[in-house]
Protein backbone atom coordinates (compact mmCIF):
# COMPACT_ATOMS: atom_id res chain seq x y z
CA UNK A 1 34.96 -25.27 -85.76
CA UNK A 2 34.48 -24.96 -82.13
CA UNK A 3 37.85 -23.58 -80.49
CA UNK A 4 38.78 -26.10 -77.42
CA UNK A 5 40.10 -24.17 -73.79
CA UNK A 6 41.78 -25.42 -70.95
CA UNK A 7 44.56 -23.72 -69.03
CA UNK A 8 45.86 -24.41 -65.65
CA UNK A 9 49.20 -23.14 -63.97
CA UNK A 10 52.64 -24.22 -64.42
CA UNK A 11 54.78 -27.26 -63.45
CA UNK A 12 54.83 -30.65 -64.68
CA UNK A 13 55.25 -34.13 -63.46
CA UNK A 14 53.35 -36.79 -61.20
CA UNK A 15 53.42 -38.22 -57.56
CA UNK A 16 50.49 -38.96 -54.76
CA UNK A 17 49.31 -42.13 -53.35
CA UNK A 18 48.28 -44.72 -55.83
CA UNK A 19 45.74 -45.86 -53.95
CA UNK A 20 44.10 -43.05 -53.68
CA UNK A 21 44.19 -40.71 -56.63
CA UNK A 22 46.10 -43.22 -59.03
CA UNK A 23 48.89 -41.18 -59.10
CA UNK A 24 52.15 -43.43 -59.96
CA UNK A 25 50.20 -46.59 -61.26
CA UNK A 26 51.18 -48.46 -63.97
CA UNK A 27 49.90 -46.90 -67.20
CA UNK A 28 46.50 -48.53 -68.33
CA UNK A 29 45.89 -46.55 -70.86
CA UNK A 30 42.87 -44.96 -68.92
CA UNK A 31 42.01 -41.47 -68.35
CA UNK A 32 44.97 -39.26 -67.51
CA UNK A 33 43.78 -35.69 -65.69
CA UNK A 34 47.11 -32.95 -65.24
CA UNK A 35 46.71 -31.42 -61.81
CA UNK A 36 48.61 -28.39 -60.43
CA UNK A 37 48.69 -26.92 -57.33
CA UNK A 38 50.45 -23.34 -56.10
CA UNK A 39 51.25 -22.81 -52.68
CA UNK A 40 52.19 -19.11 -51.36
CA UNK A 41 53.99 -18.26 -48.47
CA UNK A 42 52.56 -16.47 -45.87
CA UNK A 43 52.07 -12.98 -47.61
CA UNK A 44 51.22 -14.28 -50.85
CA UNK A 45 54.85 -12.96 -51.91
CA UNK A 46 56.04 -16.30 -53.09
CA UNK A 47 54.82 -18.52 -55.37
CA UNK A 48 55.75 -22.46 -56.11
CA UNK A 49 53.77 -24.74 -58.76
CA UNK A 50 53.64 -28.50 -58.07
CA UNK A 51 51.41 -31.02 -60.67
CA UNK A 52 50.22 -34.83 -60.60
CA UNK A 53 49.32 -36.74 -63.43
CA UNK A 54 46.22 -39.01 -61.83
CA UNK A 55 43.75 -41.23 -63.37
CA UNK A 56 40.39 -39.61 -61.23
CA UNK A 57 39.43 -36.16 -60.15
CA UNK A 58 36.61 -37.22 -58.27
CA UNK A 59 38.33 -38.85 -54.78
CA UNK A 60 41.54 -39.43 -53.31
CA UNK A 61 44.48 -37.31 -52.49
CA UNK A 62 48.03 -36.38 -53.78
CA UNK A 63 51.25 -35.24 -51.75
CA UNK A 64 53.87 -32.34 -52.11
CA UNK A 65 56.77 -35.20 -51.52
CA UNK A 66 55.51 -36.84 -54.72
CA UNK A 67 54.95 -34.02 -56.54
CA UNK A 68 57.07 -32.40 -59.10
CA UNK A 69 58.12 -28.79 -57.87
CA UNK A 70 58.45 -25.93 -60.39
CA UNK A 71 59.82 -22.58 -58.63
CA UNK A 72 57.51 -19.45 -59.64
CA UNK A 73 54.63 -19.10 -61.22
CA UNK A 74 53.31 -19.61 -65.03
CA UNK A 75 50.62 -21.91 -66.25
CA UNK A 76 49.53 -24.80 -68.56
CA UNK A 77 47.49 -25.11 -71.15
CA UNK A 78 46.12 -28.15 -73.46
CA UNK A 79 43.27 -29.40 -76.14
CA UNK A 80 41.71 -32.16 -74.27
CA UNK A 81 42.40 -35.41 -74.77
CA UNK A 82 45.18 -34.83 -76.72
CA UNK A 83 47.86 -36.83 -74.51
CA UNK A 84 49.88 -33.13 -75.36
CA UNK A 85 50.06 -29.80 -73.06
CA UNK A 86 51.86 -26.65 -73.28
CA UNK A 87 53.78 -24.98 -70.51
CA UNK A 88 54.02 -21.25 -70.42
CA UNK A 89 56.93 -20.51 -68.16
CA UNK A 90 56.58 -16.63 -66.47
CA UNK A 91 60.21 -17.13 -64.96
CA UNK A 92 61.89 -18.64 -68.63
CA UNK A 93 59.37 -17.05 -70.76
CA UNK A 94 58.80 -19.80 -72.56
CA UNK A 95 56.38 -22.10 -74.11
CA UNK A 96 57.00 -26.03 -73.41
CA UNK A 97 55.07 -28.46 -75.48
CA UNK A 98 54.86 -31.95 -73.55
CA UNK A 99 53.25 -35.17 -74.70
CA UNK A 100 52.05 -38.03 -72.24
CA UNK A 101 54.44 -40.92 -72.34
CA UNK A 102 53.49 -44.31 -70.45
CA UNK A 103 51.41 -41.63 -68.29
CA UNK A 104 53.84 -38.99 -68.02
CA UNK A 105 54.54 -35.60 -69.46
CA UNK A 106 57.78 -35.82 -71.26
CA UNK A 107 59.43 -32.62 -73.00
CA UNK A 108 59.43 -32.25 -76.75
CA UNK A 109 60.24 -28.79 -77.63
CA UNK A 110 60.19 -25.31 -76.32
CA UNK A 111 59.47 -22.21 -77.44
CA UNK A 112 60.96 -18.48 -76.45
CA UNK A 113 59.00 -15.60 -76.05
CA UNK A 114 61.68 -12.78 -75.32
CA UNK A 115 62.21 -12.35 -79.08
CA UNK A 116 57.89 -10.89 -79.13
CA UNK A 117 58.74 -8.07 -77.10
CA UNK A 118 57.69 -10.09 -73.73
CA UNK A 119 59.86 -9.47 -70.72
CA UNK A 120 57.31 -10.22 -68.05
CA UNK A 121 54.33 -12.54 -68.10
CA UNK A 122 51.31 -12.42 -65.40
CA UNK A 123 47.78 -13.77 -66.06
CA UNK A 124 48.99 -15.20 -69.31
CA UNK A 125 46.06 -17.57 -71.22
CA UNK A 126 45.68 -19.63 -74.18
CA UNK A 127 43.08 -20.71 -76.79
CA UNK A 128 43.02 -22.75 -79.23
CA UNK A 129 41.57 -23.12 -82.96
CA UNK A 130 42.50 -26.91 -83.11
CA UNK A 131 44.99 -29.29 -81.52
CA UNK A 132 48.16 -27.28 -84.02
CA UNK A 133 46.95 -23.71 -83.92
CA UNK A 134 46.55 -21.67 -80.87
CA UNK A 135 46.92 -18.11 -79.34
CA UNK A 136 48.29 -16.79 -76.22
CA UNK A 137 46.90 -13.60 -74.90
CA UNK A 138 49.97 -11.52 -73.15
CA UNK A 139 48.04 -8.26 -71.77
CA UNK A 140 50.83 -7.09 -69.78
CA UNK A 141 53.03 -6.71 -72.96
CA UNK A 142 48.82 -5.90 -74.60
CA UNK A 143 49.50 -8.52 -77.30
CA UNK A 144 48.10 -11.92 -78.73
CA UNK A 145 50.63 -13.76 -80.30
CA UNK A 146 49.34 -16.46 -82.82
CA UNK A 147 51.20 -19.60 -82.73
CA UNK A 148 51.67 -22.98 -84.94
CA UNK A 149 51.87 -25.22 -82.32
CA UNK A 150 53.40 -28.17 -84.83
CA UNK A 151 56.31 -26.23 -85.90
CA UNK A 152 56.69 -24.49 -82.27
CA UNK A 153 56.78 -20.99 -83.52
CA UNK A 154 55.10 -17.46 -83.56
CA UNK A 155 53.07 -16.52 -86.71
CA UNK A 156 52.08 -13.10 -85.74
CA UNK A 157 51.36 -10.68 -83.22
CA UNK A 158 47.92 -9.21 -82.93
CA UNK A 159 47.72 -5.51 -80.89
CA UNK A 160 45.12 -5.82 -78.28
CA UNK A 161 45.85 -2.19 -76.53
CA UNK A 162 42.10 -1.32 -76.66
CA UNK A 163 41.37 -4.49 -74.30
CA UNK A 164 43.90 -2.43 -71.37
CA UNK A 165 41.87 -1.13 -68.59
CA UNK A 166 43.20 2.54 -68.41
CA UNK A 167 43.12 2.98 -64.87
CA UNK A 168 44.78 0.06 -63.85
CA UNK A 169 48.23 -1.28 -63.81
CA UNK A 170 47.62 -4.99 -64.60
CA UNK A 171 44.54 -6.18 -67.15
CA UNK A 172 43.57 -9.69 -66.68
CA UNK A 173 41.43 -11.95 -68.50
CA UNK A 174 37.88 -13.57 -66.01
CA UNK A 175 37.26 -17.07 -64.98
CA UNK A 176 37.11 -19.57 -66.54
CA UNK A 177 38.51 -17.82 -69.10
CA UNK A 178 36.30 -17.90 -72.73
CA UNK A 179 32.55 -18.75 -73.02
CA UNK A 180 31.42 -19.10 -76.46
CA UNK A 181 28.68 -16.49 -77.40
CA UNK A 182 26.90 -16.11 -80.71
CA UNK A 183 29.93 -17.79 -83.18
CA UNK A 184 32.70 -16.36 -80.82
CA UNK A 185 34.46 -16.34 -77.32
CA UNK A 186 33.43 -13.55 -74.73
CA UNK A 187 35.83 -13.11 -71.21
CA UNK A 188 35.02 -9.89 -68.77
CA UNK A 189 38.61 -8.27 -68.13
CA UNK A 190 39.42 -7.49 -64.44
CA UNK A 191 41.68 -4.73 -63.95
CA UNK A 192 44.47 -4.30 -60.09
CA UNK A 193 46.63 -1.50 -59.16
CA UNK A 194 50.39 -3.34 -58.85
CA UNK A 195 49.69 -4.25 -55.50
CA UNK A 196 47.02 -5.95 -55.88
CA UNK A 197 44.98 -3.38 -53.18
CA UNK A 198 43.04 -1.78 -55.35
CA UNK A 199 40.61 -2.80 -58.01
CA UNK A 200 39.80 -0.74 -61.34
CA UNK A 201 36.41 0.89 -60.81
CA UNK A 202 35.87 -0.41 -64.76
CA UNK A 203 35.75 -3.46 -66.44
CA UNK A 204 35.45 -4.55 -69.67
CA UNK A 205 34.05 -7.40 -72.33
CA UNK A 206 35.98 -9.03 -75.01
CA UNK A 207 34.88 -10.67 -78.11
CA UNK A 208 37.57 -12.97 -79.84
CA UNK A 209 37.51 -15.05 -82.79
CA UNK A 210 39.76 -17.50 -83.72
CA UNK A 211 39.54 -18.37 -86.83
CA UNK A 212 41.22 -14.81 -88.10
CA UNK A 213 42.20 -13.74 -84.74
CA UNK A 214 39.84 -10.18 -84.61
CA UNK A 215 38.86 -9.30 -81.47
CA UNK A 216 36.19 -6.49 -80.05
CA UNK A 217 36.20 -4.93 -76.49
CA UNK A 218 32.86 -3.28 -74.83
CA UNK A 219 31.82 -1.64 -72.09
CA UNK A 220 30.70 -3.05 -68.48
CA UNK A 221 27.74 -1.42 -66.38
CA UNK A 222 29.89 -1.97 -63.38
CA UNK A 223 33.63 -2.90 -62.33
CA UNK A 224 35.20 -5.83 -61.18
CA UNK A 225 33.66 -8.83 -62.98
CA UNK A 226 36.06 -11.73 -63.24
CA UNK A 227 33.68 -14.75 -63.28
CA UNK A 228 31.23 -16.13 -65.47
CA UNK A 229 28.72 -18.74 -66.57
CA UNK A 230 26.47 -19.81 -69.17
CA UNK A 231 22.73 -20.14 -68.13
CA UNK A 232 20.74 -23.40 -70.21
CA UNK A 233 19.19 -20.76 -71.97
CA UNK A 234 22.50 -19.26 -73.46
CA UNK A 235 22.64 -16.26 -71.33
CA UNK A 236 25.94 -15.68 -69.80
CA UNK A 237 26.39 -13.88 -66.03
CA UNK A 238 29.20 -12.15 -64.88
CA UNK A 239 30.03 -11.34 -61.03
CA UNK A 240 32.80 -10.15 -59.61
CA UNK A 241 34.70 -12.25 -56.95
CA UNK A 242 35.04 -12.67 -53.51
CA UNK A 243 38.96 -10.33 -53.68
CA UNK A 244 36.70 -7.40 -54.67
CA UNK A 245 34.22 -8.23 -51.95
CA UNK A 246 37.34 -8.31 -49.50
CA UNK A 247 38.90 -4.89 -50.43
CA UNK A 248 35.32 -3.11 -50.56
CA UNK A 249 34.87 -4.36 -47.00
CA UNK A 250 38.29 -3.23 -45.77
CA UNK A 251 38.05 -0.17 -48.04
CA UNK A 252 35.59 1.02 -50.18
CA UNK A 253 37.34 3.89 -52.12
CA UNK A 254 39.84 1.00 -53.14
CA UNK A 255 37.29 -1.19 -54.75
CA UNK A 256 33.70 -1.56 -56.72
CA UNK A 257 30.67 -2.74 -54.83
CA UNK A 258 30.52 -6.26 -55.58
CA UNK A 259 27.89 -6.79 -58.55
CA UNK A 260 26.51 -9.33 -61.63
CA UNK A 261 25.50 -8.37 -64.95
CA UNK A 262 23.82 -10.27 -67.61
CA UNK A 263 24.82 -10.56 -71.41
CA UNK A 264 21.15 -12.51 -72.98
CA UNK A 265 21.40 -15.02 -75.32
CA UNK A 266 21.55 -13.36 -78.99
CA UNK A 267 23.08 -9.92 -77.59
CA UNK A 268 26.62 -8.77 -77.92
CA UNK A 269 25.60 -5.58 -74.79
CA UNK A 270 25.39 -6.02 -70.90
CA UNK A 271 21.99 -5.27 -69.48
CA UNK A 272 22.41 -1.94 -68.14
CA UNK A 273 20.54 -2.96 -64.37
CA UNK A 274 22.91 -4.86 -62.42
CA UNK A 275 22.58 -7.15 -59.56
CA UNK A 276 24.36 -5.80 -56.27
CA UNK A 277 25.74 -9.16 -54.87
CA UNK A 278 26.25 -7.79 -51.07
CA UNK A 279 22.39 -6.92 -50.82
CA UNK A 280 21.35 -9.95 -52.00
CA UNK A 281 23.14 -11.68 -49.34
CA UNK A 282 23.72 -9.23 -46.64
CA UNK A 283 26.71 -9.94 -46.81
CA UNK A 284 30.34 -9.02 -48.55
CA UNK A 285 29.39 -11.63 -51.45
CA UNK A 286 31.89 -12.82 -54.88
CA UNK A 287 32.32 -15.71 -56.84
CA UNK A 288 29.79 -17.63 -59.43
CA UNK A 289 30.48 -20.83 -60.05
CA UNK A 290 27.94 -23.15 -62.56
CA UNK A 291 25.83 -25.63 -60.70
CA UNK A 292 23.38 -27.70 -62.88
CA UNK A 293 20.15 -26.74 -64.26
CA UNK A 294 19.95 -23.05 -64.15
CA UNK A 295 21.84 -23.43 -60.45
CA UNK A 296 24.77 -20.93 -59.54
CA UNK A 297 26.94 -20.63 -56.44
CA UNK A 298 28.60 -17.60 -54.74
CA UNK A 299 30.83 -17.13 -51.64
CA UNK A 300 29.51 -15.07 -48.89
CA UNK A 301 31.63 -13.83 -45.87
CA UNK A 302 30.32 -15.47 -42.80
CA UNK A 303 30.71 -12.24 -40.94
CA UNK A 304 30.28 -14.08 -37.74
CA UNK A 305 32.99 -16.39 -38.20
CA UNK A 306 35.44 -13.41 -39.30
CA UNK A 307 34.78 -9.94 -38.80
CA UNK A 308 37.46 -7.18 -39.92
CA UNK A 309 39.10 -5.03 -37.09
CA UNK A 310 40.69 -1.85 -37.56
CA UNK A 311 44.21 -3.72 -38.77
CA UNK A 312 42.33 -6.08 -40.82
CA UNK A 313 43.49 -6.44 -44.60
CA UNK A 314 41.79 -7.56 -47.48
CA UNK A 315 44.55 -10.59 -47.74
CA UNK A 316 43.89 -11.67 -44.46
CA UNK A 317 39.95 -11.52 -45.02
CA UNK A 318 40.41 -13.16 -48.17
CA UNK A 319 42.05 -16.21 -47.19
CA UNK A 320 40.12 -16.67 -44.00
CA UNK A 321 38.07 -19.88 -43.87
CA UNK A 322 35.13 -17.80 -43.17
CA UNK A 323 33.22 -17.69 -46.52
CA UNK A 324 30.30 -19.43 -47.08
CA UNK A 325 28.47 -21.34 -49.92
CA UNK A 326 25.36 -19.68 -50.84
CA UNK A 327 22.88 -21.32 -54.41
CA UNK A 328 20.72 -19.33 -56.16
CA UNK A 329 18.72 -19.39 -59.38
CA UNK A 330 20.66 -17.08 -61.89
CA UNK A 331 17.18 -15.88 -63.38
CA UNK A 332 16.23 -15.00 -59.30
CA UNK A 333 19.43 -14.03 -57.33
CA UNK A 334 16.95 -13.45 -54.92
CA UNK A 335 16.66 -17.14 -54.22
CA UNK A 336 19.84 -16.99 -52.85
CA UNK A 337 20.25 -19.20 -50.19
CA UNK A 338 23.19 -20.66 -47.85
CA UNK A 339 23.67 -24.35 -47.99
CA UNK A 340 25.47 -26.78 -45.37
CA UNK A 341 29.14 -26.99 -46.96
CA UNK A 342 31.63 -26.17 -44.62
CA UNK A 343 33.08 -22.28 -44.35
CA UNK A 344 36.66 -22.10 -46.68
CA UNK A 345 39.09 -19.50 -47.83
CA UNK A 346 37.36 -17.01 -50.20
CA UNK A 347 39.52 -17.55 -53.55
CA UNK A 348 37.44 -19.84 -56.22
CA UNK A 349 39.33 -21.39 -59.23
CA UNK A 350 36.48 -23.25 -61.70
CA UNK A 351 37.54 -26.19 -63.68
CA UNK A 352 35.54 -27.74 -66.29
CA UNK A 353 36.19 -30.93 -67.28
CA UNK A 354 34.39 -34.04 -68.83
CA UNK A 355 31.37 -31.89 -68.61
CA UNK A 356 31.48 -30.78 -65.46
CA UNK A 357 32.36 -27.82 -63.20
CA UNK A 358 34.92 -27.93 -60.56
CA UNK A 359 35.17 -25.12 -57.56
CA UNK A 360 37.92 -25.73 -55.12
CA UNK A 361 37.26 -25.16 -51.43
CA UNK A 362 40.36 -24.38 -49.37
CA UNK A 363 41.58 -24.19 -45.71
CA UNK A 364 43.27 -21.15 -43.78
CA UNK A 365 45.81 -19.45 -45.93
CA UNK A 366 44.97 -21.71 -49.04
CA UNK A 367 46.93 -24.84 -46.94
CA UNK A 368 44.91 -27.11 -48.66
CA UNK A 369 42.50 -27.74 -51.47
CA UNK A 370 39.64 -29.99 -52.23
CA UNK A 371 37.79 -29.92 -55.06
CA UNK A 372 34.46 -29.89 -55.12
CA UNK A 373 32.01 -31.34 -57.84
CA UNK A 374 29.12 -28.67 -58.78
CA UNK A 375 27.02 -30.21 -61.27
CA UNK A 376 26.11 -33.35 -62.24
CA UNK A 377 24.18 -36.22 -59.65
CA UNK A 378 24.96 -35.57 -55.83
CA UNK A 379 26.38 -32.23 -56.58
CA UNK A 380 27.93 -30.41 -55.01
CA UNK A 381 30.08 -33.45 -54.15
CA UNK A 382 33.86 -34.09 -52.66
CA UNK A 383 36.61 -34.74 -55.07
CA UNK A 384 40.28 -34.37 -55.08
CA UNK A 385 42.41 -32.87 -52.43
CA UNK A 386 45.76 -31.24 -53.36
CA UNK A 387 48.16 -28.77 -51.38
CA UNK A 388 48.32 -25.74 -51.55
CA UNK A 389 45.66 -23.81 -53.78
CA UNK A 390 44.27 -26.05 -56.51
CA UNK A 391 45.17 -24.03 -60.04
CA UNK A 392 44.08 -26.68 -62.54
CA UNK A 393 42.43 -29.47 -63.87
CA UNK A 394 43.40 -30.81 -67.49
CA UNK A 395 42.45 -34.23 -69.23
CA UNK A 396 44.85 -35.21 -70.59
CA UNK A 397 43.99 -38.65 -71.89
């Protein structure tokens, strides 16, 4: 069986303008899509989750007045199509299973998580082996906890200390999350001081399988990776993102160079030779998000539009609507190329969803978000636009 993944962060509810997004329409019986949003303060020191239930990713626009406001942080996670999701809650550490109702989420039962030795969730995710059986990796706590999502409760807990990046405080699983490789799911883990101003020099691969719950964890020929996609030929690049590409500018002891690496199709092993992002651009360079046909996209600091002074911070060159949109060929990087889109803040969520790939592009200080198709005809293409940072896209129906 092939596991299903989704996951996007916490909160749960609807609002927008119905005639835009389809937010608050009668129910049809259509397609349903879950859609959360987080929105930091100024510092990135506070966090609050808002979510939409709308009937079309692809245009439109939804409100914060309309939304459904969760305080905190936390995420959710679903089999598509299902019409159910689960809420992981990092403030209650809990798990909420909802079900759509007449195109709303409405709560049937919840789950604790204190009584697994978890007192603190961050970069939580989820799998699942089927639409009753799933698995929720807890890194901070270095568990998996296997769960029977029918009955609502915790068969086991699986030890997943090997997966810890030694030299860093926090381990967190890539973007987006699991790609299926030879009969089981690979993720590059990502490893931050407590801060979040440094990044672990090291990073690592994990295998997982589902259907007994082993997992495997192998080396990476170079630090930082965090995103990932799978080539039409079944290889599978990894590249580190644009965070690392802002605290190597600022800083260089505090960070990796930014870099890809290739796993081929049929191989368990990175290649050892590595791709070193910034020369390929000139520029400090992160990101890779899946275009169509062989087609990847980074984000390249428009030094022109923002360049660092001596009280620059990574945060500040982070969120500053200075990075660029660059395609390449992931068999050439050296195709890489800028292309038209407008400049936006350098953080990249990916989405995939009815087959497609989602990147959001966002304004100063992650204000707003619009989502932005990346495969498919006319890609890349305008879709949604949400407050705040976009955190995740879920069908839901």
């Amino acid at each position: 069986m092939t596991p299903w993944l989704l996951c996007l962060p916490l909160a749960a509810g609807c609002g927008g303008d119905p005639g835009e997004s389809g937010v608050g329409d009668v129910d049809d019986g259509g397609p349903r899509y879950a859609v959360v949003s987080r929105v930091e303060n100024s510092d990135f020191s506070n966090t609050t989750m808002f979510v939409w239930v709308v009937d079309d990713v692809n245009q439109g626009s939804v409100d914060l007045d309309e939304a459904v406001e969760i305080p905190g942080s936390g995420s959710i996670w679903g089999v598509p199509r299902t019409e159910v999701f689960y809420v992981v809650s990092s403030e209650a550490l809990t798990v909420s299973r909802y079900r759509l109702v007449g195109g709303e989420p409405k709560l049937e039962e919840r789950l604790g998580l204190r009584g697994a030795g978890i007192s603190f969730l961050v970069g939580e995710r989820m799998v699942f082996d089927g639409p009753d059986r799933g698995f929720l990796f807890d890194l901070t706590s270095a568990q998996v906890l296997e769960l029977d999502l029918a009955a609502m409760t915790i068969t086991r807990s699986i030890d997943v200390s090997d997966a810890l990046i030694d030299s860093a405080d926090y381990t967190f699983l890539g973007e987006p999350y699991f790609r299926e490789h030879g009969g089981r799911l690979v993720a590059p883990l990502y490893g931050t001081s407590a801060a979040y101003d440094r990044v672990a020099s090291e990073s690592k691969i994990l295998f997982f399988d589902p259907k007994d719950g082993t997992f495997e964890v192998k080396g990476a020929p170079c630090g930082g990776l965090y995103y990932t996609v799978k080539a039409p030929n079944g290889d599978i690049h990894f590249a580190s993102d644009p965070y690392v590409a802002s605290i190597y500018m600022i800083d260089p002891e505090r960070s990796p160079a930014p870099c890809m690496a290739r796993m081929a199709a049929g191989e368990e092993e990175l290649d050892t030779a590595v791709v070193a992002l910034n020369d390929v651009t000139g520029r400090p360079t992160g990101g890779l998000v899946p275009g169509s046909d062989g087609v990847a996209y980074l984000r390249v600091l428009d030094t022109d539009i923002y360049s660092p002074g001596d009280d620059s911070t990574h945060l500040e060159a982070y969120a500053a609507p200075a990075w660029q949109t660059w395609r390449f060929e992931l068999d050439d990087p050296t195709t890489a190329e800028r292309t038209d889109r407008q400049p936006s803040a350098g953080g990249i969520k990916v989405f995939e969803v009815d087959e497609h790939a989602y990147e959001n592009e966002s304004s100063a200080g992650f204000g707003s978000t619009t989502l932005v198709r990346t495969t498919g005809d006319g890609a890349p293409a305008r879709a949604l636009t949400t407050p705040g940072a976009t955190w995740g896209v879920l069908r839901v129906r």
